[in-house]
Protein backbone atom coordinates (compact mmCIF):
# COMPACT_ATOMS: atom_id res chain seq x y z
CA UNK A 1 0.00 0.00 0.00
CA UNK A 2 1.53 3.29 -1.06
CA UNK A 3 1.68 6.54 1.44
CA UNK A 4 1.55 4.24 4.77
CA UNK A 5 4.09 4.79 7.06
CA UNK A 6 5.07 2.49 10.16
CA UNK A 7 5.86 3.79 13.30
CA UNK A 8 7.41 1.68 16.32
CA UNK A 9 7.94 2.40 20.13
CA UNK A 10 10.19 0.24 21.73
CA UNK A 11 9.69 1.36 25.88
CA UNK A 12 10.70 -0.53 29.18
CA UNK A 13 7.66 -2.08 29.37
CA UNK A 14 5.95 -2.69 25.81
CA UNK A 15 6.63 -2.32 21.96
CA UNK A 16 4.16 -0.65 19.84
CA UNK A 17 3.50 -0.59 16.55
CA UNK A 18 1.29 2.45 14.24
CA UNK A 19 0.60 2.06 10.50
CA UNK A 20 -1.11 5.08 9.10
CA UNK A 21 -1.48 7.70 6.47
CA UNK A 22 -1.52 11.70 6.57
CA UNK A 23 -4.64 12.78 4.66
CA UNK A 24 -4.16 16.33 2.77
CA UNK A 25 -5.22 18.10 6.03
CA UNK A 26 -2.69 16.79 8.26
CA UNK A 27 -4.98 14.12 10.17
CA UNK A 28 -3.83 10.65 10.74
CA UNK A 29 -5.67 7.81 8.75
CA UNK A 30 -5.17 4.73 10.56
CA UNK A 31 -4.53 1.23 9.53
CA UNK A 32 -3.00 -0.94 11.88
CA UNK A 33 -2.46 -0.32 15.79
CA UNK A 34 -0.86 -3.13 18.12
CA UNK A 35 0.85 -3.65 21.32
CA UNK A 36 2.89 -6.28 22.88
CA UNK A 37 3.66 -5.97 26.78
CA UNK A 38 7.27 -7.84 26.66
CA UNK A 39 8.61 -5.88 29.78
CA UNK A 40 12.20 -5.03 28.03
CA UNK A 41 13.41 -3.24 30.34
CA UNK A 42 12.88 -6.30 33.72
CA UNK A 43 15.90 -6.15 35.85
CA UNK A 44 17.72 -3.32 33.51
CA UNK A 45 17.50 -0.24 36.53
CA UNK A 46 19.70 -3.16 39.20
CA UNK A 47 22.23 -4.77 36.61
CA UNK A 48 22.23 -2.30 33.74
CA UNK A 49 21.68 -5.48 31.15
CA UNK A 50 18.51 -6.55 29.42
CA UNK A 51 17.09 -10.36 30.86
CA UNK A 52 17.56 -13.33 28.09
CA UNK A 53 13.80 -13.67 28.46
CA UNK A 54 12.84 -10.43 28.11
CA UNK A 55 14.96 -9.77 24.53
CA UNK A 56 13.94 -12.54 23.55
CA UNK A 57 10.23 -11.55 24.20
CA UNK A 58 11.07 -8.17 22.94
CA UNK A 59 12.31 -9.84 19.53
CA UNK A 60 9.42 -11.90 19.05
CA UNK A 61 7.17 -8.94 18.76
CA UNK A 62 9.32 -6.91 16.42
CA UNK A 63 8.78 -10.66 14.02
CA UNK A 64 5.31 -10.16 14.02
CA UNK A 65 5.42 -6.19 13.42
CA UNK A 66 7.91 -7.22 10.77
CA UNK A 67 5.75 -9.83 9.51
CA UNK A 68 2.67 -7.28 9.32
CA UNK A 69 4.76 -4.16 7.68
CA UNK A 70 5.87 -6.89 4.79
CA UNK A 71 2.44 -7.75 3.95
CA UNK A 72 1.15 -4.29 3.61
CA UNK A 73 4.05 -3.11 1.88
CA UNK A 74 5.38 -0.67 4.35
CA UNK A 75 9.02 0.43 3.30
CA UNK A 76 8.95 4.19 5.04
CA UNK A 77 9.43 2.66 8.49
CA UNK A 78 11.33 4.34 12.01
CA UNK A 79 11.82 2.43 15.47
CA UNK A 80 12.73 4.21 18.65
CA UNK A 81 14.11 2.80 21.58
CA UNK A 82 13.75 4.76 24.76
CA UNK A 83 14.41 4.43 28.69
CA UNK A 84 15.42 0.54 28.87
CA UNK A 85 17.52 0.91 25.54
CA UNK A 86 19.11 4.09 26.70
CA UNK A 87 20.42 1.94 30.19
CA UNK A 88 21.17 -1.69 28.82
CA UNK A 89 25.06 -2.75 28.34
CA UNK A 90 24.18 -5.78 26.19
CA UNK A 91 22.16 -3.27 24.08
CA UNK A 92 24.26 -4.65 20.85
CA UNK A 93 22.17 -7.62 21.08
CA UNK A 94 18.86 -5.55 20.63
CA UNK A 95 19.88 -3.29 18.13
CA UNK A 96 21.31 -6.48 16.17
CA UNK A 97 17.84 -8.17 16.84
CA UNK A 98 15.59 -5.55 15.45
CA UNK A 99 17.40 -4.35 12.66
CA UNK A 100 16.95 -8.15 11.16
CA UNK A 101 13.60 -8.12 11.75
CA UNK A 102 12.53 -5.05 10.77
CA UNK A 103 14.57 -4.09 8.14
CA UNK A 104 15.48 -0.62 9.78
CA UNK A 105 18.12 0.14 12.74
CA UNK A 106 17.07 1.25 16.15
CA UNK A 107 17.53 4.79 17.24
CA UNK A 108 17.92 5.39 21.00
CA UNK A 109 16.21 8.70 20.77
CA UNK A 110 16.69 11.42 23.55
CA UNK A 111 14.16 12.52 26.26
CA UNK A 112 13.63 15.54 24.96
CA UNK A 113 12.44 14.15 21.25
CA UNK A 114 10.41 11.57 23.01
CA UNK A 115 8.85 14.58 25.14
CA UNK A 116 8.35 16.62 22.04
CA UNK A 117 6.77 13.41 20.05
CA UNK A 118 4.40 12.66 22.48
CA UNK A 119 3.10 16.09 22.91
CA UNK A 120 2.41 16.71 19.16
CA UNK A 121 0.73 13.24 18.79
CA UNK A 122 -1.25 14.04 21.36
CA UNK A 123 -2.18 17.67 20.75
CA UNK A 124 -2.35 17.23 17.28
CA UNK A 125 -5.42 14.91 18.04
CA UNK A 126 -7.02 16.60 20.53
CA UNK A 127 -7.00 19.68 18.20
CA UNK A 128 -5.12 21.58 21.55
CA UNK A 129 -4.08 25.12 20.41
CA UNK A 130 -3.64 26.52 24.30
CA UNK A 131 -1.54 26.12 27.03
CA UNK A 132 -0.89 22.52 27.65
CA UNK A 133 1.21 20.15 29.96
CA UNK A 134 1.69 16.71 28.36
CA UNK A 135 2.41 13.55 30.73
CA UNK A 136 3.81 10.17 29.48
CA UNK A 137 4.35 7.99 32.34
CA UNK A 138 6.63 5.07 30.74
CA UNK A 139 8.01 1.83 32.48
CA UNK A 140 11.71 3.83 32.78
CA UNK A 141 10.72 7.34 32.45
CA UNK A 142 8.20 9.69 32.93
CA UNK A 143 8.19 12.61 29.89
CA UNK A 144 6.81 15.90 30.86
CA UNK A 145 6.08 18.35 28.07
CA UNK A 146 4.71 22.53 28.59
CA UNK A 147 4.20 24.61 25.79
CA UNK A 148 1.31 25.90 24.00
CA UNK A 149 0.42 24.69 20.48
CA UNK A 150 3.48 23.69 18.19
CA UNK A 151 5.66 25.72 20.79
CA UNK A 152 7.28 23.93 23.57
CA UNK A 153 8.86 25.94 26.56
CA UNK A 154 9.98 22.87 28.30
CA UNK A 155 10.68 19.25 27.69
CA UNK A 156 12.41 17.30 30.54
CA UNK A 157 12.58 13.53 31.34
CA UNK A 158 12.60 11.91 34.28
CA UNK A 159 13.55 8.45 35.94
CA UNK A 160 10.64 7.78 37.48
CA UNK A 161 8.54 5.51 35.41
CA UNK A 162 6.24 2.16 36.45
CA UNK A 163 8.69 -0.54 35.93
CA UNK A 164 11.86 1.22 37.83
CA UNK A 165 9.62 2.82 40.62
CA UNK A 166 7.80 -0.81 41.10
CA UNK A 167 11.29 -2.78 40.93
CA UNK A 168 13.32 -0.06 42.91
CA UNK A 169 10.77 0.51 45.63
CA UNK A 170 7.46 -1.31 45.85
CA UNK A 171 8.62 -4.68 46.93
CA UNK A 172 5.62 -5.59 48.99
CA UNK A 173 2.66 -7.07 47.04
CA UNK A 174 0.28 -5.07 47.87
CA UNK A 175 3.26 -2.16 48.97
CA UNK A 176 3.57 -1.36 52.14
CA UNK A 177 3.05 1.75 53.26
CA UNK A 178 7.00 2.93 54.23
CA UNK A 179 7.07 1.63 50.28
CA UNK A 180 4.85 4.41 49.07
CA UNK A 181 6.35 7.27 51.19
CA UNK A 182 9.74 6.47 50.11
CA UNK A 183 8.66 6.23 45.81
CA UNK A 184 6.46 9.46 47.11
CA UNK A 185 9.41 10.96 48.31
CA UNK A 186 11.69 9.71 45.01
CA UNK A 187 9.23 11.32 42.71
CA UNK A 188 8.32 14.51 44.42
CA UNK A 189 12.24 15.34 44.87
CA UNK A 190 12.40 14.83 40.68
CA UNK A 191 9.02 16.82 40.02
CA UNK A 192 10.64 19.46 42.83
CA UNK A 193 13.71 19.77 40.70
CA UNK A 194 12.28 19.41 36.93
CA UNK A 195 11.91 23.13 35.87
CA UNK A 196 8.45 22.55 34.64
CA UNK A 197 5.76 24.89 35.35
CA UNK A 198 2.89 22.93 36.68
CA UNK A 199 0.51 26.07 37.46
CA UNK A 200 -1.11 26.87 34.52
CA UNK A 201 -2.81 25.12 30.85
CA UNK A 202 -4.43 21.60 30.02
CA UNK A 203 -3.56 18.66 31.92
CA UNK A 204 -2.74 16.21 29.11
CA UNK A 205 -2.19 12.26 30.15
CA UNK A 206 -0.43 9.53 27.47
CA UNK A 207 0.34 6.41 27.51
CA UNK A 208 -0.50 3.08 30.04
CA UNK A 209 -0.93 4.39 32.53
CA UNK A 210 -3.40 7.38 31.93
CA UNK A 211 -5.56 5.41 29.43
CA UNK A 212 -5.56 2.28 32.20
CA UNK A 213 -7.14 5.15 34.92
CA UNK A 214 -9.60 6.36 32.51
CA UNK A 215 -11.24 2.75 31.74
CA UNK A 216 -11.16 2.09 35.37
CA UNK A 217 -12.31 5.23 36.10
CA UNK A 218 -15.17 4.92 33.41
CA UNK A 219 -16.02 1.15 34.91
CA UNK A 220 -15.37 -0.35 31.51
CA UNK A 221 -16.39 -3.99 31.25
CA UNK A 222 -13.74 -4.13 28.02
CA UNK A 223 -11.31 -1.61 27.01
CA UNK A 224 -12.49 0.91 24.19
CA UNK A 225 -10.18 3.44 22.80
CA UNK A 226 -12.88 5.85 21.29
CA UNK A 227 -14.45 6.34 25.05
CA UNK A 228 -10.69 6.66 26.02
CA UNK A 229 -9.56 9.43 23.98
CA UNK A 230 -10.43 12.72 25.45
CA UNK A 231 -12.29 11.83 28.70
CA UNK A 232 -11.49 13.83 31.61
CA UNK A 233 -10.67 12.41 35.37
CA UNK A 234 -11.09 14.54 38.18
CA UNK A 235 -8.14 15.27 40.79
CA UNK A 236 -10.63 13.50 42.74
CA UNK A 237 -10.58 10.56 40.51
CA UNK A 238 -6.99 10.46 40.05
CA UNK A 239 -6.22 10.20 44.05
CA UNK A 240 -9.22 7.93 44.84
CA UNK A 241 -7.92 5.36 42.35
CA UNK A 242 -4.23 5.38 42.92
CA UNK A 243 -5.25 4.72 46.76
CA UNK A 244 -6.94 1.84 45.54
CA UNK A 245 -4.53 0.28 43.37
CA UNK A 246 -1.45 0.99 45.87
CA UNK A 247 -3.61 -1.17 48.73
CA UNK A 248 -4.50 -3.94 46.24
CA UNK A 249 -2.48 -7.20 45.52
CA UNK A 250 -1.88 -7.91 42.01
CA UNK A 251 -3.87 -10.71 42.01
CA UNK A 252 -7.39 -8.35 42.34
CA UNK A 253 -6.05 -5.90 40.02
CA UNK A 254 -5.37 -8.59 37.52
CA UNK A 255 -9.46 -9.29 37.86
CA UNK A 256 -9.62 -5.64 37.53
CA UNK A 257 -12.16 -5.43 33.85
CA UNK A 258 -9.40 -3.90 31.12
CA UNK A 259 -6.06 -4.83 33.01
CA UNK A 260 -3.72 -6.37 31.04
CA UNK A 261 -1.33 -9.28 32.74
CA UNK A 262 1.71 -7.11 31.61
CA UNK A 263 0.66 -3.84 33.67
CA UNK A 264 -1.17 -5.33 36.54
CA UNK A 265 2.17 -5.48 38.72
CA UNK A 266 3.34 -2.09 37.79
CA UNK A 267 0.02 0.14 37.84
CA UNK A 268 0.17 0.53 41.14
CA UNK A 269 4.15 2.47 40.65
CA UNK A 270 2.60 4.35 37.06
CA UNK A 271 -0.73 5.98 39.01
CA UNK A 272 1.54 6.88 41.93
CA UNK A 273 3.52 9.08 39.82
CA UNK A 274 0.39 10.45 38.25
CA UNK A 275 -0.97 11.33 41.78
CA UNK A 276 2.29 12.86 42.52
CA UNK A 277 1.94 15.54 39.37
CA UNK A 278 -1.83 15.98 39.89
CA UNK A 279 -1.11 17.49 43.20
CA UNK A 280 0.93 20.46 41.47
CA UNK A 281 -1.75 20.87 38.63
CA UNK A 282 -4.73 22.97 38.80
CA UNK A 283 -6.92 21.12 36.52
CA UNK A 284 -8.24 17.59 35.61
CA UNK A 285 -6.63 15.19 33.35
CA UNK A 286 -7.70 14.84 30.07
CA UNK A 287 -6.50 11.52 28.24
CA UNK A 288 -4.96 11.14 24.78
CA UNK A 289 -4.53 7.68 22.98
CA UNK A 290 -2.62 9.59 20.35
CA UNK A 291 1.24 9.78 21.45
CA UNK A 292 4.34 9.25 20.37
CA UNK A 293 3.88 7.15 17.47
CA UNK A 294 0.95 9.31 15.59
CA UNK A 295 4.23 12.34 16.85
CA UNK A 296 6.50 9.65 15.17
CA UNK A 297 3.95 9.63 12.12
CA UNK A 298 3.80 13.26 11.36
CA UNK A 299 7.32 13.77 11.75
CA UNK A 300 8.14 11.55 9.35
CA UNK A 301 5.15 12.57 6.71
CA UNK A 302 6.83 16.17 7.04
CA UNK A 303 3.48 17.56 9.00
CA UNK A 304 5.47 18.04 12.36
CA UNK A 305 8.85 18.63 12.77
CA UNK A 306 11.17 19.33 16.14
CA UNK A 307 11.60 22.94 14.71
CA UNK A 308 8.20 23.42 15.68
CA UNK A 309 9.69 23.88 19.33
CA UNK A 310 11.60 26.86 18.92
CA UNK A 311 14.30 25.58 20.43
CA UNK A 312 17.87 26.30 19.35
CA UNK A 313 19.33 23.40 20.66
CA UNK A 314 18.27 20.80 19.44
């Protein structure tokens, strides 16, 4: 199929895969949209190596993305590797891995063009023109984006996302309360020290994490992306449920309707960090299941580009 691109989002804690074209107006026409929870990045924040299993899990879903893109013809194709990729010693034997499967070599992109990715797939499709303050709570990292429209005033990233928090700090199952106060106390020092200016614009949430709140938070009995995409939890919300999750072993959050086995153990870490960043925010969250790969998509149709920021160095 001619004018489809493929986008892929290699994180700590899943690999993602967009296939889409730009219509003449700069919207995103999608084709294909998976997701593989392979947990990349297990173990990577105590030795600095990725697990056998995990790569090899990892792997496995870049076959089948590889398998897909041949079949529709995709040749205009980009892969990112973020937080895990960023840490990993062995991470040869990933970048090896994928470019055999794919056809197209890894790039371990930088915080600050995952930041800017995410916030321009998600604004972009929430047809945001204001102030805004976009989230992306990863399994390494949490992105945090401020700007208003195509113009971004800050873009930092931080080490705080579900996977390392969960691993590093919230041993107990469900965590026990010295747990919480010390990852409370580990994310609050980052957010303290993060130059971002939490006081005013639109509370934007991508990613896991936010879109897993919203379907609890909506009591959906199976997980739909269109009732996803721009709903709107309360501060309220957004502190009632991480309570809940934090005091629940991952066995009930498992039976939880729309949790996924891959981010049942590390929800609990993700809406912490969420809670965290509500508290400095005015406003309610609004969710986005447009990120980094429809970013990813524009960029490389030509619609978006990091100029767009402003920014002279980058």
């Amino acid at each position: 199929m001619s004018g489809l691109f493929a986008a892929i989002d290699c994180g700590t804690n899943s690999v993602r895969l967009l296939v889409a074209r730009v219509t003449p107006d700069g919207r995103l026409d999608e084709v294909d949209r998976r997701l593989h929870l392979t947990r990349l990045g297990q173990g990577v924040d105590a030795t600095g190596r990725f697990a056998p299993a995990a790569l090899e899990r990892t792997l496995a879903a870049m076959a089948d993305f590889g398998a897909q893109l041949d079949a529709l013809g995709v040749t205009a194709r980009r892969l990112v590797a973020t937080s895990a990729a960023r840490d990993a010693a062995n991470s040869a034997e990933f970048f090896d891995g994928a470019l055999a499967r794919l056809g197209v070599p890894a790039e371990i992109i930088s915080g600050e063009e995952e930041a800017w990715l995410s916030y321009t797939g998600a604004l972009r499709a929430l047809g945001l023109t204001g102030p805004a303050l976009v989230m992306d709570i990863g399994g390494g990292s949490t992105e945090l984006v401020a700007g208003s429209g195509d113009a971004i005033e800050t873009a930092v990233s931080l080490p705080m996302g579900s996977v390392r928090l969960r691993e590093r700090f919230l041993a107990g199952d469900p965590p026990l309360p010295a747990e919480v106060a010390a990852a409370s106390g580990y994310v609050d020092d980052l957010l303290d020290g993060c130059g971002v200016d939490f006081s005013g614009g639109t509370w934007v949430g991508v990613g896991g994490t936010a879109t897993s709140l919203s379907a609890l938070a909506q009591h959906l009995p199976v997980y739909d992306r269109a009732l996803v995409h721009g709903s709107v939890l309360s501060p309220d919300a957004v502190r009632t449920l991480t309570t809940a999750l934090l005091a629940m072993p991952v066995a009930d959050v498992l039976a939880l309707p729309t949790m996924v086995p891959g981010r049942a153990d590390v929800i609990c870490a993700g809406v912490l960090v969420c809670e965290r960043i509500g508290r400095r925010v005015p406003g309610p969250l609004l969710v986005s299941e447009a990120d980094i790969l429809d970013g990813m998509v524009l960029s490389m149709a030509g619609v978006a580009r990091p100029a767009d920021q402003g920014r002279g160095d980058d």
